[in-house]
N, C-alpha and C. Protein backbone atom coordinates (compact mmCIF):
# COMPACT_ATOMS: atom_id res chain seq x y z
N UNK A 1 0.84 -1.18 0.00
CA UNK A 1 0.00 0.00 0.00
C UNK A 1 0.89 1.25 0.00
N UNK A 2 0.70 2.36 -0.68
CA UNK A 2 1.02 3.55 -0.47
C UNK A 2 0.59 4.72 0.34
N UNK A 3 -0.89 4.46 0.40
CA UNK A 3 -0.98 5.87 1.37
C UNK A 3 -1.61 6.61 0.50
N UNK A 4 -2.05 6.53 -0.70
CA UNK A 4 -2.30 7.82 -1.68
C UNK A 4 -3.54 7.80 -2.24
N UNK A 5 -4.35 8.72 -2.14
CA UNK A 5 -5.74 8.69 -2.56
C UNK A 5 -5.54 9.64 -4.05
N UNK A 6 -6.44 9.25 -5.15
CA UNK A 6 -6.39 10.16 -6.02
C UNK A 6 -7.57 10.21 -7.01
N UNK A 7 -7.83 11.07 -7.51
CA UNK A 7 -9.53 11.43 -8.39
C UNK A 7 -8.39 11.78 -10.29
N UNK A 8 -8.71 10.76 -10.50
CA UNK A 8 -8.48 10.42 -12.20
C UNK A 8 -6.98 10.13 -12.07
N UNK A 9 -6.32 10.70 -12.21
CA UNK A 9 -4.82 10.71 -11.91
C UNK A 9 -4.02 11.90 -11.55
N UNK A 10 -5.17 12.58 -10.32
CA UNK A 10 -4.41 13.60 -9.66
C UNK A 10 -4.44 13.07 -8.38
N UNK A 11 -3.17 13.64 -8.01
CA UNK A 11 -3.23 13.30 -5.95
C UNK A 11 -4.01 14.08 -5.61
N UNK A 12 -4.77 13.59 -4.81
CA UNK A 12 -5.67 14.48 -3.98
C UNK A 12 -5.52 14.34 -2.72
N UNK A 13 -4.94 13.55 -2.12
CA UNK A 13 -4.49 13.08 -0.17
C UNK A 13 -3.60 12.00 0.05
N UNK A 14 -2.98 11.89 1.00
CA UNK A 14 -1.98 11.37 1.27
C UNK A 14 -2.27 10.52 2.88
N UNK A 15 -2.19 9.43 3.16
CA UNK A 15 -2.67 9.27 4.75
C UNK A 15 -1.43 9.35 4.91
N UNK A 16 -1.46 10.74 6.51
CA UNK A 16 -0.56 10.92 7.24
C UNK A 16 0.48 9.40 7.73
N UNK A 17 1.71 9.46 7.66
CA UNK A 17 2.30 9.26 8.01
C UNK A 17 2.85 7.59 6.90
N UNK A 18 2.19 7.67 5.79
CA UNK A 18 1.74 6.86 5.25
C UNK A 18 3.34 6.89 4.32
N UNK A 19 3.85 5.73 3.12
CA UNK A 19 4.57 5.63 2.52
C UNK A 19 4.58 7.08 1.26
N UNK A 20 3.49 7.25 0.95
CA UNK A 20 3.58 8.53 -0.37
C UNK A 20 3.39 10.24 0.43
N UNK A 21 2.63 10.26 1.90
CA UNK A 21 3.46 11.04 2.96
C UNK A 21 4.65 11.46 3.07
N UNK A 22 4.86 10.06 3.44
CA UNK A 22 6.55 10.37 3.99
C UNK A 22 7.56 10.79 2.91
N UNK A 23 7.71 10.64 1.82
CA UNK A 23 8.31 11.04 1.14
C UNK A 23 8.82 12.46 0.72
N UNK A 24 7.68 12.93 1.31
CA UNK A 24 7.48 14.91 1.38
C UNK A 24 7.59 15.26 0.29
N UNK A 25 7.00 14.14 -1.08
CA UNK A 25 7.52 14.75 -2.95
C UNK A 25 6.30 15.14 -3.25
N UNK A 26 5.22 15.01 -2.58
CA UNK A 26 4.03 14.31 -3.47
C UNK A 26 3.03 15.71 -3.10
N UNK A 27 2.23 16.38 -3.58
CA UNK A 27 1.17 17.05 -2.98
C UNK A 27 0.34 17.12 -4.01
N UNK A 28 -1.23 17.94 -2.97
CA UNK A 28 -2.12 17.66 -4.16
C UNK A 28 -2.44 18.71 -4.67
N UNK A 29 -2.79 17.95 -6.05
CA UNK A 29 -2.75 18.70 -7.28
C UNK A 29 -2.23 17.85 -8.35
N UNK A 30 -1.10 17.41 -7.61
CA UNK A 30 0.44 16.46 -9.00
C UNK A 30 -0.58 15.16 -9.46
N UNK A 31 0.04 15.48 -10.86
CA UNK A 31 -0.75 15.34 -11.92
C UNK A 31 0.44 13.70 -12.41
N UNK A 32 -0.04 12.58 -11.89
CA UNK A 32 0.83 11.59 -12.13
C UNK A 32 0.91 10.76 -13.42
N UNK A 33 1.62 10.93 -14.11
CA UNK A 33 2.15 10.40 -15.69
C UNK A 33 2.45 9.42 -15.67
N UNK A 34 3.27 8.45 -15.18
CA UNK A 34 3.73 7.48 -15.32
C UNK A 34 4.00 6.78 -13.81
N UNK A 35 3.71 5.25 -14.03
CA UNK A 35 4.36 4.24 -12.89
C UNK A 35 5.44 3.55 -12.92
N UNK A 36 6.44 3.33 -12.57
CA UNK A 36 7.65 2.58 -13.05
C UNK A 36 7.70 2.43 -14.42
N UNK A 37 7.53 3.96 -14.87
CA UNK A 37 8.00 4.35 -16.17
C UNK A 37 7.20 4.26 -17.38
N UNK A 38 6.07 3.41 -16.80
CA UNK A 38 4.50 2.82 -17.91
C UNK A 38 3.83 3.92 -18.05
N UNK A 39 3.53 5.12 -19.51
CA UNK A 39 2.50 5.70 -19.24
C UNK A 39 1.17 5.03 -18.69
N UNK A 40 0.72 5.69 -17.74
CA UNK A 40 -0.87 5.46 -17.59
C UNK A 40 -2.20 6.40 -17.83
N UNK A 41 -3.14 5.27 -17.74
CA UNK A 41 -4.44 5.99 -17.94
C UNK A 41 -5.58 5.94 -17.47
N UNK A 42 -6.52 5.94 -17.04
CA UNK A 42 -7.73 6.49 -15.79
C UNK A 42 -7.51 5.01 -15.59
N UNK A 43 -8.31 3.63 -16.65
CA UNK A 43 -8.03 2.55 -16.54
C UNK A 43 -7.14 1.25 -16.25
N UNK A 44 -5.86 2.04 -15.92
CA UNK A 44 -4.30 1.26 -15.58
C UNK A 44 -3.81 1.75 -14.28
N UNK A 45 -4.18 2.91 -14.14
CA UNK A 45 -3.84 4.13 -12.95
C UNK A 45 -3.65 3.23 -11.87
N UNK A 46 -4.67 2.10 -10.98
CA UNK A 46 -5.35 1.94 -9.90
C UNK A 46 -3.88 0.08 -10.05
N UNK A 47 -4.05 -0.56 -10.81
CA UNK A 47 -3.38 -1.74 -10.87
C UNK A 47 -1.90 -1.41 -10.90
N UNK A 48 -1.54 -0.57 -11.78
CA UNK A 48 -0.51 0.16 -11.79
C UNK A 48 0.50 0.61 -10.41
N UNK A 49 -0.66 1.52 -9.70
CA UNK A 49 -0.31 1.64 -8.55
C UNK A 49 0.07 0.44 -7.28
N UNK A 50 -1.12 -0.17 -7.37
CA UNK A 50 -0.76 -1.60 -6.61
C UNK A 50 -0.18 -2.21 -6.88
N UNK A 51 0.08 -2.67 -8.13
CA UNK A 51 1.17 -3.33 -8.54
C UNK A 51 1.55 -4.59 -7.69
N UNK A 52 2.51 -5.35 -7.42
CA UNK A 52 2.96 -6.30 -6.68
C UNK A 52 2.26 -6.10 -4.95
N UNK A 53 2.13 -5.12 -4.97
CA UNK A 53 1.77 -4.53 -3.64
C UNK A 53 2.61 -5.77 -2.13
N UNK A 54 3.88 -5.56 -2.63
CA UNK A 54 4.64 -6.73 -1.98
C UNK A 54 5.38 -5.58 -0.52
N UNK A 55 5.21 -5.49 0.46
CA UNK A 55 5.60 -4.89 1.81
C UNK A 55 7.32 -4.55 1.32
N UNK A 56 7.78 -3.75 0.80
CA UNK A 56 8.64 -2.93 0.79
C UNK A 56 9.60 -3.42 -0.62
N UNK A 57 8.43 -3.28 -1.30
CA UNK A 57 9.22 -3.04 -3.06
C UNK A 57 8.94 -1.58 -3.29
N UNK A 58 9.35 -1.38 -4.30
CA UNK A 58 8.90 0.33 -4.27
C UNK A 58 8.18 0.24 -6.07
N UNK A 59 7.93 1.64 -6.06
CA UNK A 59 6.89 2.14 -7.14
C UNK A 59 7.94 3.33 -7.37
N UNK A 60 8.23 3.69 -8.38
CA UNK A 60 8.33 5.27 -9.10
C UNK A 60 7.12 6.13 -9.82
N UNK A 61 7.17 7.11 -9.32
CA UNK A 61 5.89 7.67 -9.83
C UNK A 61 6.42 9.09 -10.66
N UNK A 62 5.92 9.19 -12.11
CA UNK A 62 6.62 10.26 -12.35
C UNK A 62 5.18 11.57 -12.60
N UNK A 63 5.58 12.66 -11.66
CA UNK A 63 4.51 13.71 -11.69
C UNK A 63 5.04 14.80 -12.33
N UNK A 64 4.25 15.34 -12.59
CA UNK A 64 4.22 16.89 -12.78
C UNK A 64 3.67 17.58 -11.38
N UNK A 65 4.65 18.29 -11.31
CA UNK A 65 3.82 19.37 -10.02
C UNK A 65 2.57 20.09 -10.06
N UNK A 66 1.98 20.43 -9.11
CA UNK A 66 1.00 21.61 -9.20
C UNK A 66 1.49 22.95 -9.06
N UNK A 67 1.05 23.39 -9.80
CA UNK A 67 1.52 24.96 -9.97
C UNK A 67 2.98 25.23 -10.75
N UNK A 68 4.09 24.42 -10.31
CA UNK A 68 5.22 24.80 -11.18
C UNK A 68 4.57 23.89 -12.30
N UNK A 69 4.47 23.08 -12.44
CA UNK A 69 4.65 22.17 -13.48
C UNK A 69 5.70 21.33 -14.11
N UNK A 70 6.19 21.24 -13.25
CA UNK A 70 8.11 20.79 -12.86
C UNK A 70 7.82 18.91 -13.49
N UNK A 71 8.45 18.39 -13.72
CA UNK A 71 8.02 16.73 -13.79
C UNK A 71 8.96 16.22 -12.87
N UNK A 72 8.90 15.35 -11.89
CA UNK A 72 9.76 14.81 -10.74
C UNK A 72 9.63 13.60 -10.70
N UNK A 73 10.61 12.89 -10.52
CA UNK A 73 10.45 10.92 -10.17
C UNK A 73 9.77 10.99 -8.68
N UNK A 74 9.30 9.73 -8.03
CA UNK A 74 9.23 10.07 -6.79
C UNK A 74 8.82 8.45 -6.60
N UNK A 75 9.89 8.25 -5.57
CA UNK A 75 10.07 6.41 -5.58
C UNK A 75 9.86 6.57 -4.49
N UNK A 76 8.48 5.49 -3.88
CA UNK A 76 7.56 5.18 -2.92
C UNK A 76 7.78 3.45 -2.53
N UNK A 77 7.69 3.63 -1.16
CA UNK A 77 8.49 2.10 -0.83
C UNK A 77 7.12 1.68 -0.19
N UNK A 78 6.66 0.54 -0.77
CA UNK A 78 4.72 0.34 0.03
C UNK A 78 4.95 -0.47 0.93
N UNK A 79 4.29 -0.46 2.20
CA UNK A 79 4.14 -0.79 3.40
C UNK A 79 3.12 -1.92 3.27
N UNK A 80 2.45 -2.94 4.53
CA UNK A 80 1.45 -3.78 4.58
C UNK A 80 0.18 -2.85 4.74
N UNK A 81 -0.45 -3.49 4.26
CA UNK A 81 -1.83 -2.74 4.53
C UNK A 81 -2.42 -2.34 5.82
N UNK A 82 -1.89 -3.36 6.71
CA UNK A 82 -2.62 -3.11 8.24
C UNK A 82 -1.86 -2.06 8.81
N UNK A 83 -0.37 -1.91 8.29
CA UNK A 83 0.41 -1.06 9.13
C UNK A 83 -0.27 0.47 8.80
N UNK A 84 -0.60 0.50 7.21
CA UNK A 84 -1.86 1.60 6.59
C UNK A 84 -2.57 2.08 7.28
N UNK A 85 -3.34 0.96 7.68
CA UNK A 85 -4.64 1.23 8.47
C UNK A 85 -4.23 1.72 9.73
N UNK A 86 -3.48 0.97 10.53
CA UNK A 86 -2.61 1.77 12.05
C UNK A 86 -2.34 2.99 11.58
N UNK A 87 -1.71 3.60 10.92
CA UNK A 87 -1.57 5.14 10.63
C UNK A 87 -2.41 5.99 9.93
N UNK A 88 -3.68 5.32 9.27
CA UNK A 88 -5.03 6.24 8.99
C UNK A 88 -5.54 6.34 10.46
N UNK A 89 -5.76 5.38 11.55
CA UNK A 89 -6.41 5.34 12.30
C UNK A 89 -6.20 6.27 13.42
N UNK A 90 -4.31 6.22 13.39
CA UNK A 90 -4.09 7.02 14.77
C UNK A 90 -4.45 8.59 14.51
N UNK A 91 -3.81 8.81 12.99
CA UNK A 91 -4.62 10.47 12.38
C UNK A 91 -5.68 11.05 12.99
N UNK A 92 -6.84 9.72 12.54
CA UNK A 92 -8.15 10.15 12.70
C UNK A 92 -8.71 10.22 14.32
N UNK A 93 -8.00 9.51 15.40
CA UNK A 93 -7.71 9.58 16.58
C UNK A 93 -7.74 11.14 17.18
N UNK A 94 -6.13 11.39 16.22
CA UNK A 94 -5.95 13.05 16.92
C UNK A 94 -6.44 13.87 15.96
N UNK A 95 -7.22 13.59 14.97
CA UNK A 95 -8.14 14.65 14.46
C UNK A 95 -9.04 14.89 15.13
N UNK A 96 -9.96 14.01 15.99
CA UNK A 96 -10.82 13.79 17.18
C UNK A 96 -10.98 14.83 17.92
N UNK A 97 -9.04 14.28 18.74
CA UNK A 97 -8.75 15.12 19.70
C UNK A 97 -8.72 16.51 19.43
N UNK A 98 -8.22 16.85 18.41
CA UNK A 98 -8.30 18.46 17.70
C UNK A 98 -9.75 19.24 17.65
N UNK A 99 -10.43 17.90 17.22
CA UNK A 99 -11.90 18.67 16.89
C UNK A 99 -12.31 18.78 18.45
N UNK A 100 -12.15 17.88 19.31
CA UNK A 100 -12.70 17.47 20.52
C UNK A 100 -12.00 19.38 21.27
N UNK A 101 -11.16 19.24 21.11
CA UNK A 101 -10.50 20.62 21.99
C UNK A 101 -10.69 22.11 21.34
N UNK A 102 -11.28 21.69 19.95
CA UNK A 102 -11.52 23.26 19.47
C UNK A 102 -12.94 23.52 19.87
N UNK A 103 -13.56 22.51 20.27
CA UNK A 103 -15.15 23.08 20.93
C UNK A 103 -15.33 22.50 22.40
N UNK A 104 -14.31 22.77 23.10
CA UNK A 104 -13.68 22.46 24.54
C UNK A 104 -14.44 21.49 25.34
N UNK A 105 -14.85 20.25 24.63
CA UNK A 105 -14.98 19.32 25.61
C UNK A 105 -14.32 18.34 26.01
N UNK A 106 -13.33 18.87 25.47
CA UNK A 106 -12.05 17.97 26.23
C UNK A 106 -11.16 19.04 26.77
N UNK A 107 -10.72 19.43 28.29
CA UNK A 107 -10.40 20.51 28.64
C UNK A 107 -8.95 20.31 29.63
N UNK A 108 -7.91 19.88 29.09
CA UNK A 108 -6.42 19.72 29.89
C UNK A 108 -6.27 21.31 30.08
N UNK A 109 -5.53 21.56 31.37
CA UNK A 109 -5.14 23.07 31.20
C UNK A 109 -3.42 23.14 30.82
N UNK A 110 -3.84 24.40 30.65
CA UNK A 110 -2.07 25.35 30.08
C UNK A 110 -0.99 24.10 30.33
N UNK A 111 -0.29 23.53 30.05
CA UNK A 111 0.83 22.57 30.19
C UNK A 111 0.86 21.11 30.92
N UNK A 112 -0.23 20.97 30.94
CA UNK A 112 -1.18 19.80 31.33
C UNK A 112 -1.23 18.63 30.33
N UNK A 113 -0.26 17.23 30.57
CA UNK A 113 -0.31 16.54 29.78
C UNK A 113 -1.41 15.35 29.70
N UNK A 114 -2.41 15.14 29.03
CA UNK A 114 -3.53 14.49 29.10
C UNK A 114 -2.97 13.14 28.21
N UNK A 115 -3.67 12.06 28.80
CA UNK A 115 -3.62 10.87 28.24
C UNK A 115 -4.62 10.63 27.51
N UNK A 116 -5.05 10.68 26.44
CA UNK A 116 -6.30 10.71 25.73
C UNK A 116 -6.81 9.04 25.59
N UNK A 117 -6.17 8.31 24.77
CA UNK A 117 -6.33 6.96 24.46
C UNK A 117 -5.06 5.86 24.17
N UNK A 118 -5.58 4.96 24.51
CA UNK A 118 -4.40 3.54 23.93
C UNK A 118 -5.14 2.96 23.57
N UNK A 119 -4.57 2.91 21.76
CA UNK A 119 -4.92 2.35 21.04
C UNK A 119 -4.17 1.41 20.11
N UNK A 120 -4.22 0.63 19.03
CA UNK A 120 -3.12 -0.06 18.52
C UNK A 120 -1.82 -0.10 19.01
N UNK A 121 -2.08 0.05 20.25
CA UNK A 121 -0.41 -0.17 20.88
C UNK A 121 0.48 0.84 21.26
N UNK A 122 -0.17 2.17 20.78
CA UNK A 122 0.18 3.04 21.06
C UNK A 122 -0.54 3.77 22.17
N UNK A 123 0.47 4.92 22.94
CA UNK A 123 -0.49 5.62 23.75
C UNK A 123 -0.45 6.84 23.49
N UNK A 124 -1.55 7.74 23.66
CA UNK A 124 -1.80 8.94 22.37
C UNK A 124 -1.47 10.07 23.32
N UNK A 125 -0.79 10.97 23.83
CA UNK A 125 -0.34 12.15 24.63
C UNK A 125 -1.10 13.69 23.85
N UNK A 126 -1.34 14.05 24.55
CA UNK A 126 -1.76 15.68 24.15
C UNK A 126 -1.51 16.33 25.16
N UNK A 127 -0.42 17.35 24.40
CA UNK A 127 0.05 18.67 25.66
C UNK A 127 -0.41 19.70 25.20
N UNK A 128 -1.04 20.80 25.56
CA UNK A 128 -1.72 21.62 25.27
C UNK A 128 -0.92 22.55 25.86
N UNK A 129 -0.34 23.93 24.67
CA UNK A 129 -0.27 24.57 25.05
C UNK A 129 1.75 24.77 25.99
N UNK A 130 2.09 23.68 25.40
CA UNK A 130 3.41 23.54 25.90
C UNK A 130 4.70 24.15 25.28
């Protein structure tokens, strides 16, 4: 898996922390041309991408930027799917917490470290204000 959501063959999102994330090449808008060098097209785009979908082979993706219009390689190393899902999940966790604290019902004070949740193994910290 990569991490990369896209509408025809533009990026449109990236899950945080995800393999096409992490790379810091990718944003949306980029307008992706080619997969390990194969032009593609609305219909190849999606197989293309998955490809072997083998836990740490990689993909080259060649884009055009948004706004410059620059064309860039950008070699993406895909992860297991569950590890995917662990890092869509913890996102959506502290998106929660974000939404949860911008309409204050979740209320740690000034430098107050709150334990929010343990979840997938992780334990989720929010310092507010530190």
């Amino acid at each position: 898996m990569l991490g990369l959501t896209w509408c025809v063959n533009v990026c449109w999102g990236q899950v945080v922390g995800g393999p096409a994330y992490n790379t810091r090449a990718l944003g949306k808008g980029d307008v992706i041309l080619e997969v390990d060098a194969m032009s593609i097209d609305i219909e190849s785009l999606y197989d293309a991408l998955v490809g072997s979908d083998v836990p740490g082979s990689t993909v080259t993706l060649r884009v055009k930027k948004a706004g410059s219009g620059d064309l860039k390689d950008v070699e993406v190393v895909r992860i297991e799917s569950r590890e995917l899902a662990d890092k869509r999940r913890l996102f959506e966790l502290f998106t929660d917490i974000e939404n949860l604290i911008g309409t204050q019902q979740l209320g740690p004070t000034v430098g107050q470290q709150a334990v929010v949740s343990q979840e997938l193994g992780h334990t989720l910290c929010l310092c507010v204000a530190c």
